[in-house]
N, C-alpha and C. Protein backbone atom coordinates (compact mmCIF):
# COMPACT_ATOMS: atom_id res chain seq x y z
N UNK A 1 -4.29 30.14 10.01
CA UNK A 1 -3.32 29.10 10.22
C UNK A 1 -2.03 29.46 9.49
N UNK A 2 -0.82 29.49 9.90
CA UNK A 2 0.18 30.13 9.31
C UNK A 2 0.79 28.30 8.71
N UNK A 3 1.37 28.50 7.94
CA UNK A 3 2.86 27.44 7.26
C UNK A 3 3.40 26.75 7.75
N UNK A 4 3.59 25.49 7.78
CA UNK A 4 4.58 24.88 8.85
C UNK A 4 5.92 25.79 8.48
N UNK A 5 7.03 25.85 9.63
CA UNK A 5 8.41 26.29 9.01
C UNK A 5 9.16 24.89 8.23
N UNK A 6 9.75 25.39 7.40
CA UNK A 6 10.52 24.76 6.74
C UNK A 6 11.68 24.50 7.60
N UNK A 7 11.98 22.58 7.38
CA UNK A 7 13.05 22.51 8.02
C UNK A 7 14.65 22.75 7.59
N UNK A 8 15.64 22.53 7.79
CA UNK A 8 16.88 22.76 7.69
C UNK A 8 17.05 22.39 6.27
N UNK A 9 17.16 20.92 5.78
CA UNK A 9 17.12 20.53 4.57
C UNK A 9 16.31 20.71 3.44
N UNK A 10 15.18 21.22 4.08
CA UNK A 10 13.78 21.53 2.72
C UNK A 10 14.76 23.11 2.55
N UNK A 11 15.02 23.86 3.53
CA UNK A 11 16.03 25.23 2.92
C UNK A 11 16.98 25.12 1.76
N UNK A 12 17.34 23.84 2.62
CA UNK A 12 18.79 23.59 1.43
C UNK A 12 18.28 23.27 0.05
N UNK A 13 17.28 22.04 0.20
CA UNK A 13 16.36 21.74 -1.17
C UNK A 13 16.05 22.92 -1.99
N UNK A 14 15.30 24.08 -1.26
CA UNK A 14 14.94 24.81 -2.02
C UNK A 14 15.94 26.42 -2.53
N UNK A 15 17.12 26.13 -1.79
CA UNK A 15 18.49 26.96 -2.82
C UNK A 15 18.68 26.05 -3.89
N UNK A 16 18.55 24.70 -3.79
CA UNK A 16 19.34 24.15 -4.82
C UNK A 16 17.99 23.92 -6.30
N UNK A 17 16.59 24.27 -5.38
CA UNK A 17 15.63 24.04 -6.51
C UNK A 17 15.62 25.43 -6.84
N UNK A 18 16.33 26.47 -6.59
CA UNK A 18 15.55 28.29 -7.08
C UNK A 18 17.09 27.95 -7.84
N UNK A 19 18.26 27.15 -7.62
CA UNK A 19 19.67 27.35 -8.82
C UNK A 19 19.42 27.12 -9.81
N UNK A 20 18.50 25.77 -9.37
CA UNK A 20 18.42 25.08 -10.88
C UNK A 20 17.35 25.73 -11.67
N UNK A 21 16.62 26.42 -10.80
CA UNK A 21 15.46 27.03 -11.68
C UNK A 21 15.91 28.20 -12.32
N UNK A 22 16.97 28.99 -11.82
CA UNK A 22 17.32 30.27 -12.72
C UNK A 22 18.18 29.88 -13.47
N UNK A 23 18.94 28.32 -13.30
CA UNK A 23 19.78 28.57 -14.92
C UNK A 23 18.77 27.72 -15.83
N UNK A 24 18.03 26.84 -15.78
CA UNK A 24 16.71 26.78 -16.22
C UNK A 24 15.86 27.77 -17.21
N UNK A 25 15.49 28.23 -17.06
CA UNK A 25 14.73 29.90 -17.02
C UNK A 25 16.01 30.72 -18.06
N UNK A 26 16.99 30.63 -17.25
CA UNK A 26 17.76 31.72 -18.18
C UNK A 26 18.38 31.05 -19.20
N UNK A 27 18.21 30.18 -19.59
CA UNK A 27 18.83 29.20 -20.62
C UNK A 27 20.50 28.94 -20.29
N UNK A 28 20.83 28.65 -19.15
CA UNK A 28 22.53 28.67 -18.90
C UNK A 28 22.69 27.06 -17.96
N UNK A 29 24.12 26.99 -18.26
CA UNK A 29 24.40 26.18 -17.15
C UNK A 29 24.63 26.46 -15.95
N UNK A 30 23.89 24.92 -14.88
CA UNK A 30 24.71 25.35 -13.65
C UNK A 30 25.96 25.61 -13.50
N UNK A 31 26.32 27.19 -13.11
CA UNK A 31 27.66 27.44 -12.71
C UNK A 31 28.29 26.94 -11.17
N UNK A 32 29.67 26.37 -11.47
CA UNK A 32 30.19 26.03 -10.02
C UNK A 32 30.54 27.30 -9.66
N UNK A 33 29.84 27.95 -8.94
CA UNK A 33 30.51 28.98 -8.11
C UNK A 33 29.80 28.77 -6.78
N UNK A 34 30.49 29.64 -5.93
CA UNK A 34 29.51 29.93 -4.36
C UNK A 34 28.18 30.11 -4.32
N UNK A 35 27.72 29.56 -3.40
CA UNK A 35 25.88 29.87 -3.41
C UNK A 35 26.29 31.31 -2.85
N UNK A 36 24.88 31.78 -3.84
CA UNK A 36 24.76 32.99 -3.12
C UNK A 36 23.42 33.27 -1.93
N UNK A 37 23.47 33.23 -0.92
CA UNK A 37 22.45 33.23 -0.23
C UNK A 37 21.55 33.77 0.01
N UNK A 38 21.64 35.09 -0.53
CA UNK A 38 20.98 36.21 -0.91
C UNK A 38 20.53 36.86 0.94
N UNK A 39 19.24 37.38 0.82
CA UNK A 39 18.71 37.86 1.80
C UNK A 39 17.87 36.43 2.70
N UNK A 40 18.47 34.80 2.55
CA UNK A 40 18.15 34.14 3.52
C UNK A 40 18.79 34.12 4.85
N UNK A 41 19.82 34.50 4.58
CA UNK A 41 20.84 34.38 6.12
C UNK A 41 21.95 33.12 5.78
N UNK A 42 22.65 32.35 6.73
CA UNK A 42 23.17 31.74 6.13
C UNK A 42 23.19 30.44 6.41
N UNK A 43 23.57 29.57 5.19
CA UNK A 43 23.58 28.06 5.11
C UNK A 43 24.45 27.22 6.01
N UNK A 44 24.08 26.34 6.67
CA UNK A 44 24.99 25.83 8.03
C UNK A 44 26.12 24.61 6.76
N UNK A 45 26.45 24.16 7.15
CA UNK A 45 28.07 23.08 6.38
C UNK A 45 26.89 21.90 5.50
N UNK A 46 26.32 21.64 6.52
CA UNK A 46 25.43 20.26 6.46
C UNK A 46 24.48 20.98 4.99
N UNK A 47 24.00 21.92 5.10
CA UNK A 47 23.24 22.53 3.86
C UNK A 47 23.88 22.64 2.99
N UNK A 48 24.64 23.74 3.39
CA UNK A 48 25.89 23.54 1.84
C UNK A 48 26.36 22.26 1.00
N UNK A 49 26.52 21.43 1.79
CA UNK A 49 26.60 19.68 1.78
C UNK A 49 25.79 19.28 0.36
N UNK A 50 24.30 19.25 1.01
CA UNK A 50 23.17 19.13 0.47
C UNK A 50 22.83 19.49 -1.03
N UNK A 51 23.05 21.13 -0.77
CA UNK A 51 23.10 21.53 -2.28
C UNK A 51 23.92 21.39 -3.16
N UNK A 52 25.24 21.31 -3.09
CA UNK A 52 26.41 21.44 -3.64
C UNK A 52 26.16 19.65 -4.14
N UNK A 53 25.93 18.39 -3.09
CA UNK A 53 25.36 17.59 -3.53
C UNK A 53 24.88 17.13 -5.01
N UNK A 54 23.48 18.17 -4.82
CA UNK A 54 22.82 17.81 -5.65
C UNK A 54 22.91 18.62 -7.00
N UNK A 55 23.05 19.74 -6.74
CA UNK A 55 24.34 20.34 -8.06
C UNK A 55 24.97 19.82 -8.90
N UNK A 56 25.80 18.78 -8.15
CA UNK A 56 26.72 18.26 -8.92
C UNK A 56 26.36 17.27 -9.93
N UNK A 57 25.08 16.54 -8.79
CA UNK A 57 24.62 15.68 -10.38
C UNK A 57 24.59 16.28 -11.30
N UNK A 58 23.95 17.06 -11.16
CA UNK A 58 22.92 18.05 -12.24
C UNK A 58 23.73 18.42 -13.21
N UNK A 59 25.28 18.92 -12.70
CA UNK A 59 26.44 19.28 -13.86
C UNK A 59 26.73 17.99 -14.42
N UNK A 60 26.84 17.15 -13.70
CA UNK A 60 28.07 15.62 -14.21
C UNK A 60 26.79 15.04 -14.46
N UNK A 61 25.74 14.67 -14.14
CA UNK A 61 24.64 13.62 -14.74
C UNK A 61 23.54 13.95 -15.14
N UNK A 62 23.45 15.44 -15.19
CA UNK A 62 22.13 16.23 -16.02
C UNK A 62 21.27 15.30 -17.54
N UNK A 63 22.00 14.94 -18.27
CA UNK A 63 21.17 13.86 -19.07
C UNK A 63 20.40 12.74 -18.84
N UNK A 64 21.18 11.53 -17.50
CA UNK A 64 21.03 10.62 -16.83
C UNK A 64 19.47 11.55 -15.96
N UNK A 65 19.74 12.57 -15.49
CA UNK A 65 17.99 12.89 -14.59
C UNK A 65 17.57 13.56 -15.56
N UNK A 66 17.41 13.75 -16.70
CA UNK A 66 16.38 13.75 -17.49
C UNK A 66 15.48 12.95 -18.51
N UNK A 67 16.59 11.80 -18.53
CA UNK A 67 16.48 10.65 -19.00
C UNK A 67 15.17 10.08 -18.43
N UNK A 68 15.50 10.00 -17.24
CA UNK A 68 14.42 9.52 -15.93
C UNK A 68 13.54 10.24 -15.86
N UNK A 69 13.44 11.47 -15.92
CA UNK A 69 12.14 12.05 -16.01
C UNK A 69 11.39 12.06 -17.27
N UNK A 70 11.90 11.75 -18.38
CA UNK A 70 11.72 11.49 -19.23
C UNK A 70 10.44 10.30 -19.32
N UNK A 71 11.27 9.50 -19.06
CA UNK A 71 10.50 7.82 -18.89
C UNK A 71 9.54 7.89 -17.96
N UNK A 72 9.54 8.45 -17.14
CA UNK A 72 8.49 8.70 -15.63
C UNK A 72 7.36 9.14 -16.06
N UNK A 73 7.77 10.44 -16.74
CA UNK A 73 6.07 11.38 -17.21
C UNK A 73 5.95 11.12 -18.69
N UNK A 74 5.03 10.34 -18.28
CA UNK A 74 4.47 9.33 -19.53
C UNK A 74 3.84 10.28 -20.28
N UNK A 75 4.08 10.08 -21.51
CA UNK A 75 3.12 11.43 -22.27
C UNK A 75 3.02 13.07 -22.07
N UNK A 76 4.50 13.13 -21.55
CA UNK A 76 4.88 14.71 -20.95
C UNK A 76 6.38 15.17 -22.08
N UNK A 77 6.79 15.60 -22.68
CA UNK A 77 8.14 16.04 -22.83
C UNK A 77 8.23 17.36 -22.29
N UNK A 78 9.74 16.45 -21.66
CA UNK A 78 10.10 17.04 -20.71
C UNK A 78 10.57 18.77 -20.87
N UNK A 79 10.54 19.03 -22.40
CA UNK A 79 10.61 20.76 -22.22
C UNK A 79 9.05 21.28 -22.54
N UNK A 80 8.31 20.78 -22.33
CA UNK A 80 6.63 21.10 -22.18
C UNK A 80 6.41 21.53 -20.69
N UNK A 81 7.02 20.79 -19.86
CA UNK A 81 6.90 20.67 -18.16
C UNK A 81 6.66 22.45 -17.94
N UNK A 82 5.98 22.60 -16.90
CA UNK A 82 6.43 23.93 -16.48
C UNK A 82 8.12 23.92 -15.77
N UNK A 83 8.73 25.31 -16.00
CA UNK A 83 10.05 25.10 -15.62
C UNK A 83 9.99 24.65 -13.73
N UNK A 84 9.59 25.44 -13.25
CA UNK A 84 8.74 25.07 -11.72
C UNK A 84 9.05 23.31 -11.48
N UNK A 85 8.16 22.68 -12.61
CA UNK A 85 8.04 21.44 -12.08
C UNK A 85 9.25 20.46 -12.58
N UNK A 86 9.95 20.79 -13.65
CA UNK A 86 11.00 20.21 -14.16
C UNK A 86 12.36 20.76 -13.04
N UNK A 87 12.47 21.63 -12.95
CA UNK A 87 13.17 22.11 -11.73
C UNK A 87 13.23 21.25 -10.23
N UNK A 88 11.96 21.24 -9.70
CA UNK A 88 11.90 20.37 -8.91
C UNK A 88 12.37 18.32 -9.22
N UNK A 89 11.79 18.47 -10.35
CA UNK A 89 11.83 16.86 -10.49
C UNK A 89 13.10 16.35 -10.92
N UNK A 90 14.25 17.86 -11.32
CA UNK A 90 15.54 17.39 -11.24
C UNK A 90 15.95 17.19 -9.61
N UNK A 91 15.33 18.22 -8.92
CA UNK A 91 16.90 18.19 -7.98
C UNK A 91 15.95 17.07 -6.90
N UNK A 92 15.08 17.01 -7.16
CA UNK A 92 14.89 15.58 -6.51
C UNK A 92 15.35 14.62 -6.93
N UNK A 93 15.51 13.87 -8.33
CA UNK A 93 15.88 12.65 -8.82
C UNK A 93 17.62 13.12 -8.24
N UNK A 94 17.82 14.15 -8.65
CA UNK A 94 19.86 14.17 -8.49
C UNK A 94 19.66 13.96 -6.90
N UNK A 95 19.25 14.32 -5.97
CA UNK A 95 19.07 13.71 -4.62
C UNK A 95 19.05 11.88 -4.84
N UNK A 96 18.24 11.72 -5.40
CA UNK A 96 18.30 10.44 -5.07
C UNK A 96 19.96 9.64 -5.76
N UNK A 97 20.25 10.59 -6.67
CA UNK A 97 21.32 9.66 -7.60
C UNK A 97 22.51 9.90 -6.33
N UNK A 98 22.41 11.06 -5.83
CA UNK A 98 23.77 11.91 -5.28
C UNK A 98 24.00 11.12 -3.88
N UNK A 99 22.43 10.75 -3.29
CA UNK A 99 22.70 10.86 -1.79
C UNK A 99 21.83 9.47 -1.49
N UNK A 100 22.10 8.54 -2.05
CA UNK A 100 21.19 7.32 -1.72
C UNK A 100 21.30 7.04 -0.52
N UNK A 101 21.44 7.46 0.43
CA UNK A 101 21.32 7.03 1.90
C UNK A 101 20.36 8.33 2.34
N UNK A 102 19.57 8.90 1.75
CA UNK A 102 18.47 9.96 1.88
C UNK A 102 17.05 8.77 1.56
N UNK A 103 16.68 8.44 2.45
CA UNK A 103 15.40 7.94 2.03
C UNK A 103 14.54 8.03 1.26
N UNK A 104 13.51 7.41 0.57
CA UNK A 104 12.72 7.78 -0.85
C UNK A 104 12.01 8.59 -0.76
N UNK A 105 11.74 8.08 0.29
CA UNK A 105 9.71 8.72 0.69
C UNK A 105 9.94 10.11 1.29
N UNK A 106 11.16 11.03 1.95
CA UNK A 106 11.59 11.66 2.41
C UNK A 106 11.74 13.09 1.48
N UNK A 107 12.91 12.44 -0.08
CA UNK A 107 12.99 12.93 -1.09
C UNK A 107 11.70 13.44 -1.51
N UNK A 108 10.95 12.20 -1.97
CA UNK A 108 9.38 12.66 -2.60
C UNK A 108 8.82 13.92 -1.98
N UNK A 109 8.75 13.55 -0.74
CA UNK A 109 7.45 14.30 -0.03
C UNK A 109 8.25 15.51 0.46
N UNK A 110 9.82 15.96 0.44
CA UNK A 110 10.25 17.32 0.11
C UNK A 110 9.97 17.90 -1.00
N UNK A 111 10.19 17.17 -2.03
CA UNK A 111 10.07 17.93 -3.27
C UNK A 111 8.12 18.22 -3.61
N UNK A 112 7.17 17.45 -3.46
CA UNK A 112 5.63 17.35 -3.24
C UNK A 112 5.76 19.07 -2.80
N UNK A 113 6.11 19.22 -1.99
CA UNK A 113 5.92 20.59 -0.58
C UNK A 113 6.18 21.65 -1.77
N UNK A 114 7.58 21.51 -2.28
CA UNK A 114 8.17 22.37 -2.67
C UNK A 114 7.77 22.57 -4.02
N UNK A 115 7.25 21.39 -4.94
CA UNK A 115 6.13 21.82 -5.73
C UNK A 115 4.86 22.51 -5.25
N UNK A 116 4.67 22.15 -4.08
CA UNK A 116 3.36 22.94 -3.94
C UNK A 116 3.05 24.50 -3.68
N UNK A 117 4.81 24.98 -2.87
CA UNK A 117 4.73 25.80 -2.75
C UNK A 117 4.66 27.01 -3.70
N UNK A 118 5.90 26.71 -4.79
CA UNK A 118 6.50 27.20 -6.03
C UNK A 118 5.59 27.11 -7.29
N UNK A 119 5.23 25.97 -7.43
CA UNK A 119 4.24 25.77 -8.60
C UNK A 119 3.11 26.20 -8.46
N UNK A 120 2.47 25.48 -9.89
CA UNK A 120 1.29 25.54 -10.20
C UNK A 120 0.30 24.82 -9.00
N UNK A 121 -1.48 24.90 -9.36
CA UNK A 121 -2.32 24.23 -8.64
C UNK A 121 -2.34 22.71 -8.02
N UNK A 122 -1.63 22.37 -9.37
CA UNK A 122 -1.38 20.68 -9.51
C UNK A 122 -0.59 20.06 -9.61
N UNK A 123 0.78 21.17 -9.19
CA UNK A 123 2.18 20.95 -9.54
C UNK A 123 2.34 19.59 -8.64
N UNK A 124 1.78 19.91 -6.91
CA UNK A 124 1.93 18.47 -6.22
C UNK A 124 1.65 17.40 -6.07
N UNK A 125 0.75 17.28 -7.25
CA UNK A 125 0.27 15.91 -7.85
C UNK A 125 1.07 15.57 -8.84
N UNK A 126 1.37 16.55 -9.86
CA UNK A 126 2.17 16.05 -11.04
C UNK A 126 3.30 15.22 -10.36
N UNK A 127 4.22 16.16 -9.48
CA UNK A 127 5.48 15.93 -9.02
C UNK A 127 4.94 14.84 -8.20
N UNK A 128 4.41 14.43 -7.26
CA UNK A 128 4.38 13.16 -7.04
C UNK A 128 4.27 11.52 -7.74
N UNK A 129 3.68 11.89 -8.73
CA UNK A 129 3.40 11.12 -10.02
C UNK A 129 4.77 10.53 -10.67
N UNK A 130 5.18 11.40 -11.18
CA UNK A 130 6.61 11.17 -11.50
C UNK A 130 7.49 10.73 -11.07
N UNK A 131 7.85 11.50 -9.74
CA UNK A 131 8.51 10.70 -8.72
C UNK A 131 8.58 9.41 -8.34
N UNK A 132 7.09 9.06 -7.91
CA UNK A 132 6.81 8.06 -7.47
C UNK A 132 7.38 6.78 -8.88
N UNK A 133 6.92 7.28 -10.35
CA UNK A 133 7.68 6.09 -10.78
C UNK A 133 8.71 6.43 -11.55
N UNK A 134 9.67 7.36 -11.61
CA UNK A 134 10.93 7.59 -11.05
C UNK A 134 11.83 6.74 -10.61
N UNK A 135 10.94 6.64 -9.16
CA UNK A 135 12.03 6.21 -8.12
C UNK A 135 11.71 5.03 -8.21
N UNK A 136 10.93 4.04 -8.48
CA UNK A 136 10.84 2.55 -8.49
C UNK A 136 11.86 1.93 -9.36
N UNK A 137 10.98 1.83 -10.29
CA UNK A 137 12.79 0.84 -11.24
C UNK A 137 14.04 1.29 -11.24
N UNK A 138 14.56 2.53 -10.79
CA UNK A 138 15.94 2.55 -10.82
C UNK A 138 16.39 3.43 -10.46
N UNK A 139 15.90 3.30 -9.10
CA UNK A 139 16.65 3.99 -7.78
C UNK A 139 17.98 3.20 -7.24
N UNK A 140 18.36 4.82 -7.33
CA UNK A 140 19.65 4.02 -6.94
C UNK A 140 19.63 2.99 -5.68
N UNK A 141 19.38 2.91 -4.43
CA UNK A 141 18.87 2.01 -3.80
C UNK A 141 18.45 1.41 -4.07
N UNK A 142 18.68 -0.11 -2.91
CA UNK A 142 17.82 -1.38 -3.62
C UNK A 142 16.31 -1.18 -3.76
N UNK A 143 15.43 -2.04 -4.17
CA UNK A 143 14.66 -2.25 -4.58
C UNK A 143 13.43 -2.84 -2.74
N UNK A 144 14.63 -3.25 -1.90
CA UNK A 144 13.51 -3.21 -0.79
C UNK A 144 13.94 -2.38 0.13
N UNK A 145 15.07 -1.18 -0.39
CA UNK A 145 14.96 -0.03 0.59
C UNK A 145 13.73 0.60 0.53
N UNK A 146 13.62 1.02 -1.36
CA UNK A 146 12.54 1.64 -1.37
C UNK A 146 11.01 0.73 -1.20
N UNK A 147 10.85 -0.37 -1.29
CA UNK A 147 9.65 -1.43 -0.57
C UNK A 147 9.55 -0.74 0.96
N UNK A 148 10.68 -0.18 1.76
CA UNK A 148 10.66 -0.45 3.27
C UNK A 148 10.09 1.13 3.20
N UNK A 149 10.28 2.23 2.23
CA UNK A 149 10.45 3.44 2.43
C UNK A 149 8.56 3.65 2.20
N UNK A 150 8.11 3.27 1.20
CA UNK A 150 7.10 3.41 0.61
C UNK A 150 5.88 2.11 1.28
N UNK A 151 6.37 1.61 1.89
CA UNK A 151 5.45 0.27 2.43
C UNK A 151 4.75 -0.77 1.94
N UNK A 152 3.93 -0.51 1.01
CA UNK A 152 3.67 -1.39 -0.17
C UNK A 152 2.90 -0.32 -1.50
N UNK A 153 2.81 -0.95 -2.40
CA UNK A 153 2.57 -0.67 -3.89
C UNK A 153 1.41 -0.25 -3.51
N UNK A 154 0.82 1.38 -4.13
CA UNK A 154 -0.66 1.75 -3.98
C UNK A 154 -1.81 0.81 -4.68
N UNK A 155 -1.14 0.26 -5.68
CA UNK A 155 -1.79 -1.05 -6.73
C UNK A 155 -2.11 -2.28 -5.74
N UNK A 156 -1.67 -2.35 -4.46
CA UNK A 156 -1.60 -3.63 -3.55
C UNK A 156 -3.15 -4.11 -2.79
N UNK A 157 -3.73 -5.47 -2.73
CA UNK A 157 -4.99 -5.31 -2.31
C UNK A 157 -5.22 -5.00 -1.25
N UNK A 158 -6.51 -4.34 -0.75
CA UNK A 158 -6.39 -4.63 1.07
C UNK A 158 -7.04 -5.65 1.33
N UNK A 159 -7.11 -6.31 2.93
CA UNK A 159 -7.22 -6.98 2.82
C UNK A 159 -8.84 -6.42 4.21
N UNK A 160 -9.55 -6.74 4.12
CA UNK A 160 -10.77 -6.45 4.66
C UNK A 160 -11.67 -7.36 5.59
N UNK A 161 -11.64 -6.89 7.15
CA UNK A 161 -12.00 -8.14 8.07
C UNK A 161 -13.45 -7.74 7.81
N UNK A 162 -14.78 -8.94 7.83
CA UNK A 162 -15.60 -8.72 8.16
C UNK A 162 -16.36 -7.74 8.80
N UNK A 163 -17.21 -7.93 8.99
CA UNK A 163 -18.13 -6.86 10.45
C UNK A 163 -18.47 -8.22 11.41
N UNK A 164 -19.24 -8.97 10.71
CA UNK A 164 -19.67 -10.20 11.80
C UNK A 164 -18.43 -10.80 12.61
N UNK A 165 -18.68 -11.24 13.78
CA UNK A 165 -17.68 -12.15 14.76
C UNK A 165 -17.66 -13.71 14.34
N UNK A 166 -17.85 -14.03 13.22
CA UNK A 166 -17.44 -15.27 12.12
C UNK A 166 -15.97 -14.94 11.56
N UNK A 167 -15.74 -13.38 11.93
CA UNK A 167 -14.45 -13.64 11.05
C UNK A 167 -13.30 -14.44 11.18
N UNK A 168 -13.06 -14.43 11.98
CA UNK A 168 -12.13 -15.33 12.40
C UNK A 168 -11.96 -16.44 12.14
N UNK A 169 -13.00 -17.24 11.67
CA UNK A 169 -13.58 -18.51 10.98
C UNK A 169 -12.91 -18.38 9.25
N UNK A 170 -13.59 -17.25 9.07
CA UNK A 170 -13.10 -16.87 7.90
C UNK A 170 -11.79 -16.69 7.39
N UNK A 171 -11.06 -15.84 8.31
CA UNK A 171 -10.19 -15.55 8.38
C UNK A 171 -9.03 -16.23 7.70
N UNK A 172 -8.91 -17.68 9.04
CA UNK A 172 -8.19 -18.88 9.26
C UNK A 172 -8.44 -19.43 7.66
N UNK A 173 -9.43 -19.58 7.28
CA UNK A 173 -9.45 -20.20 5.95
C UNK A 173 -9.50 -19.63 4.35
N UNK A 174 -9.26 -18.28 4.60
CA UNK A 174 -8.92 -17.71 3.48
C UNK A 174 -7.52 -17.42 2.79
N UNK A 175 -7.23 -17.64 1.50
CA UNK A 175 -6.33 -18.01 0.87
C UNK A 175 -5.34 -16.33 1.17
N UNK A 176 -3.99 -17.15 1.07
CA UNK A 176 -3.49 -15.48 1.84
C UNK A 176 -2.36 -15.21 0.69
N UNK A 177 -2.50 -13.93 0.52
CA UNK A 177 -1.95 -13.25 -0.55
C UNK A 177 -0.34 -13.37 -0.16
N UNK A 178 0.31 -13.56 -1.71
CA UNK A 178 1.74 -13.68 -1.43
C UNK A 178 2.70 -12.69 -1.78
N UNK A 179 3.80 -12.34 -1.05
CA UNK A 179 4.13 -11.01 -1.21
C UNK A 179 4.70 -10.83 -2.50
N UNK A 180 4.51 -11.54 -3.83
CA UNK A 180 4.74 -11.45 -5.00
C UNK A 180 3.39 -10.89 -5.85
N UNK A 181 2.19 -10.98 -5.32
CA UNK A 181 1.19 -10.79 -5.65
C UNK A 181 0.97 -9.60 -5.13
N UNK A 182 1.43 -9.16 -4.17
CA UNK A 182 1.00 -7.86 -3.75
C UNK A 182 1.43 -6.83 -3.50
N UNK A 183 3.05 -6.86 -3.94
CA UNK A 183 3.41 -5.68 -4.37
C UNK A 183 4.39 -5.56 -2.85
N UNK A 184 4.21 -5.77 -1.69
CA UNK A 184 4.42 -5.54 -0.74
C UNK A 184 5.94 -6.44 0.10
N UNK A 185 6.65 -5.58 0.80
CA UNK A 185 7.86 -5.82 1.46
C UNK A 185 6.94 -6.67 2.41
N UNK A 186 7.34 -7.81 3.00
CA UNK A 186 7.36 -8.19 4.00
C UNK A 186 8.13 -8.89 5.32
């Protein structure tokens, strides 16, 4: 079974996650200069867009997304992280700071991939972890973009019909969860 291809923007994601990872790694700042594209071929406007994007947090609000990752990975400091996964979990959060009209769940589950690819065994669990509460309290988006993005809280109950054809009986008279109780956009 070969790889899915990577789409247009997971490309761009992942120039802007191998930038941040070599000044990372090499102990330097991101430099504003030209991407170099190396032996990928080349970046369409809309990519360049993308990275340059999320770059920029990274120069102008690099404290602000570490801050956040900070608070996210509970019992992690953040220069313990593998560089791999701190890499990723910047230029995802600067996505979200840079480009809030990029959906949550979109962000996440690019950067998930791109931990999985780059990292460690468990990098795409870690990085989802984080992310995920990350992006809740203080995403830049409101609070029921990301409700609409994510659907409801994994913490949320289900709600479970019978097997017998009484349910319906049941149904009608069972007390019904309120969307304050359950975590959930409705």
């Amino acid at each position: 079974m070969t790889a899915p291809t990577p789409t247009a923007r997971r490309r761009a994601r992942e120039v802007a996650f191998r930038l941040a990872y070599q000044a990372d790694v090499m102990a330097e700042p991101l430099a504003a200069q030209p991407l170099d594209e190396g032996g990928e071929g080349r970046l369409s406007e809309d990519q360049k867009a993308l990275v340059d994007d999320v770059l920029a947090v990274l120069r102008g609000r690099g404290d602000e997304v570490d801050d956040r990752i900070r608070q996210a990975a509970q019992h992690w400091e953040l220069e313990r992280l593998a560089a791999t996964d701190r890499s990723v979990l910047r230029i995802a959060i600067a996505e979200l700071i840079g480009r809030p009209g990029t959906p949550v769940r979109v962000v996440l589950d690019e950067a998930i991939e791109i931990a999985r690819r780059y990292g460690g065994e468990e990098s795409g669990r870690f990085v989802n972890g984080v992310l995920d509460r990350a992006a809740r309290p203080s995403c830049p988006t409101s609070t029921a973009t990301w409700r609409r993005s994510r659907r409801c809280s994994p913490t949320s109950p289900r709600i479970v019909r019978p097997a017998s054809s009484a349910w319906a009986t049941s149904w009608a008279t069972a007390p019904r969860p309120t969307s304050a109780s359950t975590g959930c956009a409705r």
